[in-house]
C-alpha atoms as a PDB file:
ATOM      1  CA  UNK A   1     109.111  85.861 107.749  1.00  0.00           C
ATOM      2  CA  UNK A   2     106.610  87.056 104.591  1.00  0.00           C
ATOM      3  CA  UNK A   3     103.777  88.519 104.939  1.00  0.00           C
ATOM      4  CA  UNK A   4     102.274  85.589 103.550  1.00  0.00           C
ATOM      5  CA  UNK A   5     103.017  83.405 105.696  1.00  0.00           C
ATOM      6  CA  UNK A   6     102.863  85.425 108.420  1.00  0.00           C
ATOM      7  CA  UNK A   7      98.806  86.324 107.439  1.00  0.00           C
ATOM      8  CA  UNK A   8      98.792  82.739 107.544  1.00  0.00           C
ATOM      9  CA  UNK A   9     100.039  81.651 110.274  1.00  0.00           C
ATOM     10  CA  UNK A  10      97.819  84.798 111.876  1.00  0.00           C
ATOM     11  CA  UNK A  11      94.722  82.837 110.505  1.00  0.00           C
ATOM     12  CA  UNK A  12      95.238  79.773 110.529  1.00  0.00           C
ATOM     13  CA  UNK A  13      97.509  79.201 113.558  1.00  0.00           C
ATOM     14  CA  UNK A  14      99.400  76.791 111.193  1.00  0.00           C
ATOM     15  CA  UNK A  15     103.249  76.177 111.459  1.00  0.00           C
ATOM     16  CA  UNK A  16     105.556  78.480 109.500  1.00  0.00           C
ATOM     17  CA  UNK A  17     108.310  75.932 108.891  1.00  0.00           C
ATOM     18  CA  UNK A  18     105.500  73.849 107.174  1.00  0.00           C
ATOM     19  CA  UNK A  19     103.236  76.892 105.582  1.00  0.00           C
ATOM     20  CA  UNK A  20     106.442  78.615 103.477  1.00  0.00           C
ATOM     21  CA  UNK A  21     107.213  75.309 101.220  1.00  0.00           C
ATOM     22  CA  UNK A  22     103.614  74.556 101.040  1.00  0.00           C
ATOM     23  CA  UNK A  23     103.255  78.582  99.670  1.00  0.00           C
ATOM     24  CA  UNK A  24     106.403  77.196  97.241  1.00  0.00           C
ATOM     25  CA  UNK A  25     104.779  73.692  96.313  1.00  0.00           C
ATOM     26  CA  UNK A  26     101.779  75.702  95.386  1.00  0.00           C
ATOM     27  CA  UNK A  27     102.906  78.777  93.381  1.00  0.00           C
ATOM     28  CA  UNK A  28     105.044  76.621  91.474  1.00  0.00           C
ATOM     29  CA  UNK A  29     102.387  74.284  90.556  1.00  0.00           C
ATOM     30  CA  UNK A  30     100.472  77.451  89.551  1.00  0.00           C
ATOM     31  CA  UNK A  31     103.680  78.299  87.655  1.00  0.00           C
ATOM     32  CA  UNK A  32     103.562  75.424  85.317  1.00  0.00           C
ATOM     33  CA  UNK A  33     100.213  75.716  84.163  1.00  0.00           C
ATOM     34  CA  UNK A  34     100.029  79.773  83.979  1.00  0.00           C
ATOM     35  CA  UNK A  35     100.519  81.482  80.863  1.00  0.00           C
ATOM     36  CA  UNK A  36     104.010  83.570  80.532  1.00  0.00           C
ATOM     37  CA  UNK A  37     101.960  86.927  81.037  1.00  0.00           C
ATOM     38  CA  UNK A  38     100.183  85.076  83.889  1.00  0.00           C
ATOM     39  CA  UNK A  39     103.688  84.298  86.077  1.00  0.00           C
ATOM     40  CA  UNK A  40     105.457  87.393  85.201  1.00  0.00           C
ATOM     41  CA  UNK A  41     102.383  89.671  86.885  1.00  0.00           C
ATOM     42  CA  UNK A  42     102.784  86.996  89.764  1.00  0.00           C
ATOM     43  CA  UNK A  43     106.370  87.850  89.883  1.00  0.00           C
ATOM     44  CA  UNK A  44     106.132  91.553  89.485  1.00  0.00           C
ATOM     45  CA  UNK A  45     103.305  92.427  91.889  1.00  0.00           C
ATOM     46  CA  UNK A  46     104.126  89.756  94.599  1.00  0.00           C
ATOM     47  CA  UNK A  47     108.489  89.550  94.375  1.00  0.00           C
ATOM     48  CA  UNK A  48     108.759  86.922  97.014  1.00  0.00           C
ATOM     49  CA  UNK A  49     107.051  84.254  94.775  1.00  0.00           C
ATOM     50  CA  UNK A  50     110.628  84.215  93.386  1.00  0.00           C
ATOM     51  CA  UNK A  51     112.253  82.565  96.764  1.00  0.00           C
ATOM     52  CA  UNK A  52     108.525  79.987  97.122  1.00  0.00           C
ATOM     53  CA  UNK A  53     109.102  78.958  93.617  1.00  0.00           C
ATOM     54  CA  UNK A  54     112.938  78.667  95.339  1.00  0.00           C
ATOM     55  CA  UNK A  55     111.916  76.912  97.807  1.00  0.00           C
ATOM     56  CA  UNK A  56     110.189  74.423  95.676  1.00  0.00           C
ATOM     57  CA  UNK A  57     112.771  73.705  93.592  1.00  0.00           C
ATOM     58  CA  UNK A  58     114.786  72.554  96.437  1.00  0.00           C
ATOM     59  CA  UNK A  59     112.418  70.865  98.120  1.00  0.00           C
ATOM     60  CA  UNK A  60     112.567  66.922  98.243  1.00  0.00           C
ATOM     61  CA  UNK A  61     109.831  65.237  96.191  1.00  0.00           C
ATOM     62  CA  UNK A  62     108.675  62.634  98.336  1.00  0.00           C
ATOM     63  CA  UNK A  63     106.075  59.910  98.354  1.00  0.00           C
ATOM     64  CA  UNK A  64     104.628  57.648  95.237  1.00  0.00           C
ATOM     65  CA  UNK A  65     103.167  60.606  93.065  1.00  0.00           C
ATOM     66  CA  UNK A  66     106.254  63.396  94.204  1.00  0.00           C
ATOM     67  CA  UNK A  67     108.800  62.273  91.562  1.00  0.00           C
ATOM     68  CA  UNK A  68     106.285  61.313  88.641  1.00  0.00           C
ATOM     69  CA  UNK A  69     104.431  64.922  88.642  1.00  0.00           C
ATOM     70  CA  UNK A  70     106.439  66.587  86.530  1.00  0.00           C
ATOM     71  CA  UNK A  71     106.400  63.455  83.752  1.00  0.00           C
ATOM     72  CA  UNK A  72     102.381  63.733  83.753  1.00  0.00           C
ATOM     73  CA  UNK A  73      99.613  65.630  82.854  1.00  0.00           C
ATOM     74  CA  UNK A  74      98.716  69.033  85.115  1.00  0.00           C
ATOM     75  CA  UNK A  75      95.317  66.668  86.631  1.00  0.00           C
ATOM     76  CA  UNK A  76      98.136  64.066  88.265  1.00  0.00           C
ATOM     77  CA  UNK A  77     100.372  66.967  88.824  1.00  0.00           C
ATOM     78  CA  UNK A  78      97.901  68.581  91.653  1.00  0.00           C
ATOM     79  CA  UNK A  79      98.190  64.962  93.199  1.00  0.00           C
ATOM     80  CA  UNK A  80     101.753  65.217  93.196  1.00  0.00           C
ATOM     81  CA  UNK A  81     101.394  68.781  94.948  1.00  0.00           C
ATOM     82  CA  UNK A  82      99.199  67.515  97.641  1.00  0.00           C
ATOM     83  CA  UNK A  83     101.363  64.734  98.357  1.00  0.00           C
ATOM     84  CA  UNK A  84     104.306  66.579  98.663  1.00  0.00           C
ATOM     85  CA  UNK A  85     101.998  68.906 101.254  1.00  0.00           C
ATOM     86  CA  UNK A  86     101.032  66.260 103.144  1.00  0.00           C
ATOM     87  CA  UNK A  87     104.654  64.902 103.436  1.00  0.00           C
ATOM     88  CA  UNK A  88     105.329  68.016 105.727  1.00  0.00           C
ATOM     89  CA  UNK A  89     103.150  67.098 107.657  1.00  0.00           C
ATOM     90  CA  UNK A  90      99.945  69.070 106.530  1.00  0.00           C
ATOM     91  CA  UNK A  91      96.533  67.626 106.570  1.00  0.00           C
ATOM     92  CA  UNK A  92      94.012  67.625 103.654  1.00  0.00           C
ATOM     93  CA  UNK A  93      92.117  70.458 105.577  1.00  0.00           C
ATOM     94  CA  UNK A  94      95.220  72.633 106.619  1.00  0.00           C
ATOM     95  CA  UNK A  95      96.491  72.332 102.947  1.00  0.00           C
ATOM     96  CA  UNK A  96      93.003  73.838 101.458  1.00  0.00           C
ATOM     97  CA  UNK A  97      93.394  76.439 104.369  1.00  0.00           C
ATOM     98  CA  UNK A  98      97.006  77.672 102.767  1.00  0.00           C
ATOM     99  CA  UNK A  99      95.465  77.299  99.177  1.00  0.00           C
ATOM    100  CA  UNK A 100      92.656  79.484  99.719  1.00  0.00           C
ATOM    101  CA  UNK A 101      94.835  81.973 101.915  1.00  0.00           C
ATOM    102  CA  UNK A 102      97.807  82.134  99.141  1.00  0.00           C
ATOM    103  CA  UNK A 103      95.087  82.865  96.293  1.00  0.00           C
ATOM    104  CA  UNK A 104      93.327  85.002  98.266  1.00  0.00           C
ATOM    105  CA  UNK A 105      97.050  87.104  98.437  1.00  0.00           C
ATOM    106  CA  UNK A 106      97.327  86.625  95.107  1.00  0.00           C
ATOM    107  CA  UNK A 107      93.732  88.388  94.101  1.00  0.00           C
ATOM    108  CA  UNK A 108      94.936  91.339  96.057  1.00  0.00           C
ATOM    109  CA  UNK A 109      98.170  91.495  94.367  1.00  0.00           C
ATOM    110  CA  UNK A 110      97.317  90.656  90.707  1.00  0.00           C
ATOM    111  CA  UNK A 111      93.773  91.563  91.213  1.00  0.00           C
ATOM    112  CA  UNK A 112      90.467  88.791  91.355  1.00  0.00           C
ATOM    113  CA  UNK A 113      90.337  88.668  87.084  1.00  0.00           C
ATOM    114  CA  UNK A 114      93.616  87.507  86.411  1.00  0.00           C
ATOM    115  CA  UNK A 115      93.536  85.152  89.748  1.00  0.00           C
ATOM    116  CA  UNK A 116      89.890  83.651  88.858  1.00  0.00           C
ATOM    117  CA  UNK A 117      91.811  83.060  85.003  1.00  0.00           C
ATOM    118  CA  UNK A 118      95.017  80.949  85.990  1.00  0.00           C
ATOM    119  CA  UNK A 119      92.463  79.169  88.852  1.00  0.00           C
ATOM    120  CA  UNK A 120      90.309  77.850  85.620  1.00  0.00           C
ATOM    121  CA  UNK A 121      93.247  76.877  83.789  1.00  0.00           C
ATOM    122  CA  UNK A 122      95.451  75.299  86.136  1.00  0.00           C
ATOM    123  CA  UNK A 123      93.777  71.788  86.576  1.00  0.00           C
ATOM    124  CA  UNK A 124      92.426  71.203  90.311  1.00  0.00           C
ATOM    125  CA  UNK A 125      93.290  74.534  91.750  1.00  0.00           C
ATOM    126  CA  UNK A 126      89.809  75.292  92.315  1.00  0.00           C
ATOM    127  CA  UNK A 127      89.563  71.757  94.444  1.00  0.00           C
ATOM    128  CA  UNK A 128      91.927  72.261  96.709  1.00  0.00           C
ATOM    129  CA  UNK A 129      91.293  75.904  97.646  1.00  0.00           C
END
């Protein structure tokens, strides 16, 4: 398993077969709203973002909002992302609990700056971690 979701599971208790898409539902929503130079140090200092953003890709959408998030703006989009979380099986709290724990990650690999940047941009990040 990553260390990712291994850290998480260590924390949170929460189940791995439901933590690594959630990881890949959420960097890839960060993906689509980051800047180029923003995803490629994602991508260089943390190389398994490559198989999450994978994993999201092959991932089902499922539910109302699933299927229309990538035809809307980035605010609907983090709807879309949280449905799609909570349609394996994740509650609104254990879905804020993977957030925070995948950004936190993320500040130690890309560093807090350029972590605190795409959280500003990317619309509703900062709600759901």
């Amino acid at each position: 398993m990553h260390i990712l979701v291994d850290r998480i599971y260590d924390k949170t208790g929460l189940d791995p077969e439901k933590v690594k898409p959630a990881v890949g539902i959420i960097l890839n929503f960060i993906a689509k709203n980051s800047t180029q130079a923003e995803l490629e140090a994602l991508l260089n200092a943390f190389p398994a973002a490559e198989g999450f953003l994978a994993i999201d890709e092959t991932t089902e959408n499922k539910g109302l909002l699933g299927g229309l998030a990538s035809k809307m703006n980035a605010s609907v989009g983090v709807l879309a992302a949280l449905n799609e979380m909570t349609s394996l099986g994740l509650s609104v709290e254990e879905i804020h609990k993977v957030a925070r724990e995948t950004l936190d990650y993320t500040r130690e690999k890309v560093g807090p700056e350029m972590t605190d940047e795409i959280v500003a941009r990317v619309p509703g990040l900062a709600e759901i971690t």
